[in-house]
N, C-alpha and C. Protein backbone atom coordinates (compact mmCIF):
# COMPACT_ATOMS: atom_id res chain seq x y z
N UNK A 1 7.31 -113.19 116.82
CA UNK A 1 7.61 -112.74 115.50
C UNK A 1 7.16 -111.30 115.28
N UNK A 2 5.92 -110.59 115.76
CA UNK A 2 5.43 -109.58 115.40
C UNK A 2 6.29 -108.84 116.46
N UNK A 3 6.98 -109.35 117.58
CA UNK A 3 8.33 -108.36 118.07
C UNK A 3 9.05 -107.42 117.51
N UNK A 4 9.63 -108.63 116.99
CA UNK A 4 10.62 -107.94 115.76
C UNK A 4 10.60 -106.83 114.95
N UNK A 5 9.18 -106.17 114.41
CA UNK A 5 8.94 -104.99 114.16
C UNK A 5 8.58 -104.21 114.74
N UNK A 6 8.44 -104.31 116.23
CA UNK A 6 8.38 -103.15 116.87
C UNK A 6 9.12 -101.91 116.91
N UNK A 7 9.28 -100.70 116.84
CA UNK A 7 10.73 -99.89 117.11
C UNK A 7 11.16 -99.46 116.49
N UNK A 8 10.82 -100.59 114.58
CA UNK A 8 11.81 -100.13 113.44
C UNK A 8 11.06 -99.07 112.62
N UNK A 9 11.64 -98.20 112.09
CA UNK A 9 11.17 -97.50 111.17
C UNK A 9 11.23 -98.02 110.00
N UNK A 10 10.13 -98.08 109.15
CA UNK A 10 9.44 -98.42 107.89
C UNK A 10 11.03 -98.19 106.84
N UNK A 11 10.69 -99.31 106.10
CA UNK A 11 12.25 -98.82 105.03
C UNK A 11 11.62 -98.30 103.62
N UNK A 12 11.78 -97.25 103.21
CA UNK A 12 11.29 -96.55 101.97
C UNK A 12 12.72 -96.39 101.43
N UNK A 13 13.89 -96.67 101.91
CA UNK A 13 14.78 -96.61 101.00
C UNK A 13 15.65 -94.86 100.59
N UNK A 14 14.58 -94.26 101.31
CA UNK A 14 15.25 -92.60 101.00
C UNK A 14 16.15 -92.05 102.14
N UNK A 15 16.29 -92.81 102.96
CA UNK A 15 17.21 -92.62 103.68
C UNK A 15 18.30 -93.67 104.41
N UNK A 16 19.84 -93.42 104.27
CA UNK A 16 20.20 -94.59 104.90
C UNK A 16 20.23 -94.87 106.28
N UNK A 17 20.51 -96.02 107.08
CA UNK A 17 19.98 -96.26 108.61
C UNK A 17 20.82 -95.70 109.52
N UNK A 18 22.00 -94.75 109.21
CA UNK A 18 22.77 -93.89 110.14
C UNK A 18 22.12 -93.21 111.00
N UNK A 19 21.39 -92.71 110.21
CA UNK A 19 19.67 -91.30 110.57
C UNK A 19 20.72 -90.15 110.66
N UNK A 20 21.48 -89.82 109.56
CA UNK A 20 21.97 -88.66 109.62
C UNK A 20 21.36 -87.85 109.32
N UNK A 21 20.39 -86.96 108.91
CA UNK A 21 19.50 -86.37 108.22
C UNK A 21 20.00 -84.77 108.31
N UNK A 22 21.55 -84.58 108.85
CA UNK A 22 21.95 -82.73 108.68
C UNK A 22 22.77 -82.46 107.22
N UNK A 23 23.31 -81.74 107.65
CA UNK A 23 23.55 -81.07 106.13
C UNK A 23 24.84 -82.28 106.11
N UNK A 24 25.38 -82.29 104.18
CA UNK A 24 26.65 -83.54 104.60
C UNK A 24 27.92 -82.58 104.80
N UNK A 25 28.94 -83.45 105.17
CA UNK A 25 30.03 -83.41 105.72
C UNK A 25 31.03 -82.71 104.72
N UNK A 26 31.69 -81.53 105.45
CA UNK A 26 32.98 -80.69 105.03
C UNK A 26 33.92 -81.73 104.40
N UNK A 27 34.66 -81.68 103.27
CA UNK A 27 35.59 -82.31 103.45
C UNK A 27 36.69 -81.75 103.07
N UNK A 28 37.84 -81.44 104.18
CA UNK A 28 38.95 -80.72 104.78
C UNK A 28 38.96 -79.47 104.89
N UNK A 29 39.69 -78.38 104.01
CA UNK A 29 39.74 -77.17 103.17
C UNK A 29 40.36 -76.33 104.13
N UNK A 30 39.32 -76.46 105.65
CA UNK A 30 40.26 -75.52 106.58
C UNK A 30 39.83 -74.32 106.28
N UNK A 31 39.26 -73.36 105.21
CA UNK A 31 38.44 -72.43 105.43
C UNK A 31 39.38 -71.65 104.03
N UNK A 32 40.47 -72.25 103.51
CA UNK A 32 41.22 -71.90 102.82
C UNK A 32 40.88 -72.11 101.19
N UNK A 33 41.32 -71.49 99.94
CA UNK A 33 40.73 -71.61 98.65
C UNK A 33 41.42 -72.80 98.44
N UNK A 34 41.17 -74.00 97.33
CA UNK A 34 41.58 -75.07 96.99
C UNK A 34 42.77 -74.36 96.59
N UNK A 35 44.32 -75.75 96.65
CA UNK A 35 45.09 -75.21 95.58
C UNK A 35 46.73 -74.88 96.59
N UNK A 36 46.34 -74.42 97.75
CA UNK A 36 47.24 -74.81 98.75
C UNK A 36 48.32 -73.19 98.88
N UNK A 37 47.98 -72.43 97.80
CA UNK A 37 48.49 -70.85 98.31
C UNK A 37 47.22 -70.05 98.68
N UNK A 38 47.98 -69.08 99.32
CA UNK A 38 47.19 -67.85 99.73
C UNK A 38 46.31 -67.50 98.70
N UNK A 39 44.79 -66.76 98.87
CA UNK A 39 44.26 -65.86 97.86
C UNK A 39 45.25 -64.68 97.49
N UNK A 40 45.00 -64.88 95.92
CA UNK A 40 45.51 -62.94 95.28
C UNK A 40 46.42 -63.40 94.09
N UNK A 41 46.61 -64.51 93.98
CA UNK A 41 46.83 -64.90 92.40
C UNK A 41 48.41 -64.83 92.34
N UNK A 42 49.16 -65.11 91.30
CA UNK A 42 50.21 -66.11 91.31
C UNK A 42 51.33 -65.71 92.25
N UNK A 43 51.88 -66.81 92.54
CA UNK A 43 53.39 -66.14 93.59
C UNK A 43 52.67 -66.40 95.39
N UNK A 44 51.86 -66.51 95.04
CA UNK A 44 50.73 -66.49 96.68
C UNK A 44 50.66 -64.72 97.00
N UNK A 45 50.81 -64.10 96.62
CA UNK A 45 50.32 -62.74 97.38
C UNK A 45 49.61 -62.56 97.81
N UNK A 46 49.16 -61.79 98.24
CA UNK A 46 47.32 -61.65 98.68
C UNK A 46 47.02 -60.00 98.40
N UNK A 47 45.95 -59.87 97.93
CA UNK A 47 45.61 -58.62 97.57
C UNK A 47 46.08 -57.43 98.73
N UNK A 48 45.82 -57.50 100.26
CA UNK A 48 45.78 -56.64 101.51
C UNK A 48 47.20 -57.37 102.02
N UNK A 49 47.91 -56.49 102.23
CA UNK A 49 49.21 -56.45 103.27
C UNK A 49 48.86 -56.85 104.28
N UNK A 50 48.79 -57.88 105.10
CA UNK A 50 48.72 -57.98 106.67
C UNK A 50 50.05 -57.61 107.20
N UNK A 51 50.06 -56.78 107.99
CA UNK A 51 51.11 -55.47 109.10
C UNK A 51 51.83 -57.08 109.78
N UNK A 52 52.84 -56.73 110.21
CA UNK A 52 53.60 -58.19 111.16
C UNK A 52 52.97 -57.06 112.86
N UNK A 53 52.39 -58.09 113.51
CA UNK A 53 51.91 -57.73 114.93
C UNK A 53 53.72 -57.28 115.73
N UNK A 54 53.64 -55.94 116.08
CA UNK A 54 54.72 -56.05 117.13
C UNK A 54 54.21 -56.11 118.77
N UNK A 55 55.70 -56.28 119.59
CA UNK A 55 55.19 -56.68 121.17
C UNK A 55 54.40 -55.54 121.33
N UNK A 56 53.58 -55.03 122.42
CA UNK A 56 53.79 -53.76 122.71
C UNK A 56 54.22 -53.39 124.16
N UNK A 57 54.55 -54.58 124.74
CA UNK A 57 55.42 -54.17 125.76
C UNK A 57 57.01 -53.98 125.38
N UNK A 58 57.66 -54.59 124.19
CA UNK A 58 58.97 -54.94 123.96
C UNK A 58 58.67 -53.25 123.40
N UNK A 59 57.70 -52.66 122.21
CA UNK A 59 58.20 -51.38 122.16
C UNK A 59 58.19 -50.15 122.92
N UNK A 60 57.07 -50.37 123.97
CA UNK A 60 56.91 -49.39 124.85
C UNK A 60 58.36 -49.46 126.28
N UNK A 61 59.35 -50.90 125.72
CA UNK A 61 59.77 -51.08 126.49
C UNK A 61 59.65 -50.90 128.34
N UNK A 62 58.56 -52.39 128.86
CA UNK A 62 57.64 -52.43 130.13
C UNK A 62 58.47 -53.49 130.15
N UNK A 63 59.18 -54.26 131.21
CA UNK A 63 60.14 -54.83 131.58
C UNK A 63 58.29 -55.64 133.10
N UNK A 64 58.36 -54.93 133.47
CA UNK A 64 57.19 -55.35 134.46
C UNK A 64 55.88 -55.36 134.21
N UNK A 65 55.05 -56.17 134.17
CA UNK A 65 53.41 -55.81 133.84
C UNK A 65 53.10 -56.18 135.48
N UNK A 66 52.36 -54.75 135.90
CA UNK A 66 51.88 -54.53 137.25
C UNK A 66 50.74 -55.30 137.40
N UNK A 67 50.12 -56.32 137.99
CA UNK A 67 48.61 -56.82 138.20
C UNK A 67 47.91 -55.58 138.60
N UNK A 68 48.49 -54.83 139.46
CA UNK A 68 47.64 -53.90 139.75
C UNK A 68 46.88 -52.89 138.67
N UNK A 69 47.08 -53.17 137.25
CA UNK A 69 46.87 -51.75 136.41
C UNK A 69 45.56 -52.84 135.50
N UNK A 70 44.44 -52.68 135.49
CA UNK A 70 43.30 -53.01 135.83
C UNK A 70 43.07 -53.21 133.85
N UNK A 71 43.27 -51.54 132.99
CA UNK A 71 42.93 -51.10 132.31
C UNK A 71 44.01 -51.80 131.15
N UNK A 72 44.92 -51.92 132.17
CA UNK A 72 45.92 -52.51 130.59
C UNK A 72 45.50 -54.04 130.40
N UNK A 73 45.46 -54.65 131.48
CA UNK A 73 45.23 -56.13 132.06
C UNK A 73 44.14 -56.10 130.93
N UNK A 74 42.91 -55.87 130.85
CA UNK A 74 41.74 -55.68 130.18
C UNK A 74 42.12 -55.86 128.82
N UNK A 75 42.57 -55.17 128.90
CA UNK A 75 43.16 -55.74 127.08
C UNK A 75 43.26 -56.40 126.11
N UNK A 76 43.50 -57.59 127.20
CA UNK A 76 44.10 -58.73 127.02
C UNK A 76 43.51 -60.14 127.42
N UNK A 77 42.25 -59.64 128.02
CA UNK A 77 41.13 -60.55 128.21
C UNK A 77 40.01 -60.31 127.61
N UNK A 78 39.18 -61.42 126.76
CA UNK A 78 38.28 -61.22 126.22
C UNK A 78 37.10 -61.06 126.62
N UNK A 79 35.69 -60.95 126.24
CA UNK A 79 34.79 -60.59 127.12
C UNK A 79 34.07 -61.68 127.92
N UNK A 80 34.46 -62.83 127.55
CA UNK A 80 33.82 -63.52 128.77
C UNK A 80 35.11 -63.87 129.88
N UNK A 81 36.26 -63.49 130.13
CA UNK A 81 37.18 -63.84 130.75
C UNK A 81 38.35 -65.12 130.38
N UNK A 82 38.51 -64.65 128.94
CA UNK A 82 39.21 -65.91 128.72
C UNK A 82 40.67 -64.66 128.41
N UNK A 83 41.56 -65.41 128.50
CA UNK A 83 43.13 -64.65 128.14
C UNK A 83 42.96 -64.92 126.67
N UNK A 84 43.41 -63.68 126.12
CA UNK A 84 43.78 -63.36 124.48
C UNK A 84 44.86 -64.32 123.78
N UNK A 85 45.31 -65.02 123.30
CA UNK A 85 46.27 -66.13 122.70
C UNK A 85 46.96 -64.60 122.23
N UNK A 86 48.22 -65.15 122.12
CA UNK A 86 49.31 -64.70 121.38
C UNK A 86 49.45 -63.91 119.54
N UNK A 87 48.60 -64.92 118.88
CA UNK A 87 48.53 -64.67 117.99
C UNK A 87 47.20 -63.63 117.50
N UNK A 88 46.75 -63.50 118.10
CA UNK A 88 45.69 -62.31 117.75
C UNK A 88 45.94 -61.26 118.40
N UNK A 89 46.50 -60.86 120.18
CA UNK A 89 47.57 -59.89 120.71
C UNK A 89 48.84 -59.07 119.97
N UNK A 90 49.30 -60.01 119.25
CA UNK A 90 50.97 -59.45 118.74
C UNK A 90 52.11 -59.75 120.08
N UNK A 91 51.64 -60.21 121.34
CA UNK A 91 52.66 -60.11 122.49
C UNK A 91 53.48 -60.93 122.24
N UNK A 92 54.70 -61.13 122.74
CA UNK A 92 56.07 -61.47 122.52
C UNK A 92 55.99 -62.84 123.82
N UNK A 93 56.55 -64.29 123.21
CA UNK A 93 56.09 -65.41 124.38
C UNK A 93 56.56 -64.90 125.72
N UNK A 94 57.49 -64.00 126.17
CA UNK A 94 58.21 -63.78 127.38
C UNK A 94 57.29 -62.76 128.12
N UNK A 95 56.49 -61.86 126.93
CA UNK A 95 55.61 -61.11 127.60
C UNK A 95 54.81 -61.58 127.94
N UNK A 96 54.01 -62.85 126.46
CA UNK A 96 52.56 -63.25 127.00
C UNK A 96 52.49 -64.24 128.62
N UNK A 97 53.67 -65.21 128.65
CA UNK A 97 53.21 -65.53 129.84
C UNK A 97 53.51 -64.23 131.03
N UNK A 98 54.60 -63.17 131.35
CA UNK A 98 54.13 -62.06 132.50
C UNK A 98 53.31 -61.78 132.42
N UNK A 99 52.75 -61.49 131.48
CA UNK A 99 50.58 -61.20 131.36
C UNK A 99 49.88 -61.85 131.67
N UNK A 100 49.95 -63.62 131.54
CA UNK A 100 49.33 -64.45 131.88
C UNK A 100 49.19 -64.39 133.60
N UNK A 101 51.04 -64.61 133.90
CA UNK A 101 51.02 -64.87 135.83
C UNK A 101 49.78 -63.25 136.07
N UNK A 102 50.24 -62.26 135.57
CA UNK A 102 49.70 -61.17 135.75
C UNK A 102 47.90 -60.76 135.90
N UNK A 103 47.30 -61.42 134.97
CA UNK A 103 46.28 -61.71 134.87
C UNK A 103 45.75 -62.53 135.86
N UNK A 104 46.17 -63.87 135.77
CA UNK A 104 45.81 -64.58 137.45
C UNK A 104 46.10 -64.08 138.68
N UNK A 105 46.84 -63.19 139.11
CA UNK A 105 47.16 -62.80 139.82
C UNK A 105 46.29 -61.52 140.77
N UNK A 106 45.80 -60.81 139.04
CA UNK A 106 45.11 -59.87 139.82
C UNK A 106 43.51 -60.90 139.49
N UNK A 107 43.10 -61.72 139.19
CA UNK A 107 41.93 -61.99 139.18
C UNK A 107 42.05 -62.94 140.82
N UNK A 108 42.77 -63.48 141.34
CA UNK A 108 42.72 -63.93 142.56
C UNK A 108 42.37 -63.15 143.89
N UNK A 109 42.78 -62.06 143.25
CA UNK A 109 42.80 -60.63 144.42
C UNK A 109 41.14 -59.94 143.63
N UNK A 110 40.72 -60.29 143.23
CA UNK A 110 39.44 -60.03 142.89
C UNK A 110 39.47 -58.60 142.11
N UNK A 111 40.43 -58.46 141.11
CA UNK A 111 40.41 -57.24 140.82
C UNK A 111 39.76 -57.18 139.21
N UNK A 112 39.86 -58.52 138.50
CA UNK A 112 39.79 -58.94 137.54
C UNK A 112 38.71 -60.46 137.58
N UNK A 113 37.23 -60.61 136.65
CA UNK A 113 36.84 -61.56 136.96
C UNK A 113 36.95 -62.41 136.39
N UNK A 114 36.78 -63.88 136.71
CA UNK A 114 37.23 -64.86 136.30
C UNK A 114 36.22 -65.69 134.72
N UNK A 115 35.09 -65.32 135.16
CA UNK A 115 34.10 -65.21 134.03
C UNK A 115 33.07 -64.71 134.20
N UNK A 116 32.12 -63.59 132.95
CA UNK A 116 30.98 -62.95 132.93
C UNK A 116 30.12 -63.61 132.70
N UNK A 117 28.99 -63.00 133.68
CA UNK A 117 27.55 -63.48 133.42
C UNK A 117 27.07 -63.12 132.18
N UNK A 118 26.47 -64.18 131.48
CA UNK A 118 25.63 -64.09 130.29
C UNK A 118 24.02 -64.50 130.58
């Protein structure tokens, strides 16, 4: 019988037996204002213009991305060696994957590393 209480923590009632004890739980929002439009008041506007991202290979018109060019490649990788997504680049899907093969390509040939030491 005196088993049975071995282990348990004392019940005072101020906490329930989950033992969650961190801060409580988000619920949804997504990082967005309640209400389901953009900030900047009626119509959804938003106070700051965000620019539309263009390619910049489609305007510099580059038909080829060389593995060999070290400095452009860079670009486009972040600092621990991860490839840049699309949507924070502006690149065009036909470009981002030639950048992608491009990127592996020269990191196989050791020109580009695969991840930095921290």
């Amino acid at each position: 019988m005196a088993d049975e209480t071995v282990g348990k923590a004392p019940e005072t009632g101020a906490a329930p037996q989950g033992g969650n004890d961190g801060p409580p739980a988000r619920s949804g929002g997504g990082g967005r204002p309640q209400g389901g439009r953009p900030s900047g008041g009626p119509g959804g506007r938003g106070k700051f213009f965000r620019r539309k991202k263009v390619c910049k290979f489609c305007t510099e018109k580059i038909d080829a991305i060389p593995y060999r060019d070290v400095r452009l490649l860079q670009g486009f990788v972040a600092e621990r060696g991860k490839i840049v997504p699309r949507r924070l680049t502006g690149v065009c899907t036909t470009h981002q994957r030639r950048l992608t093969r491009a990127i592996k390509q020269a990191r196989n040939i050791a020109l580009l590393p695969f991840a930095t030491r921290h």
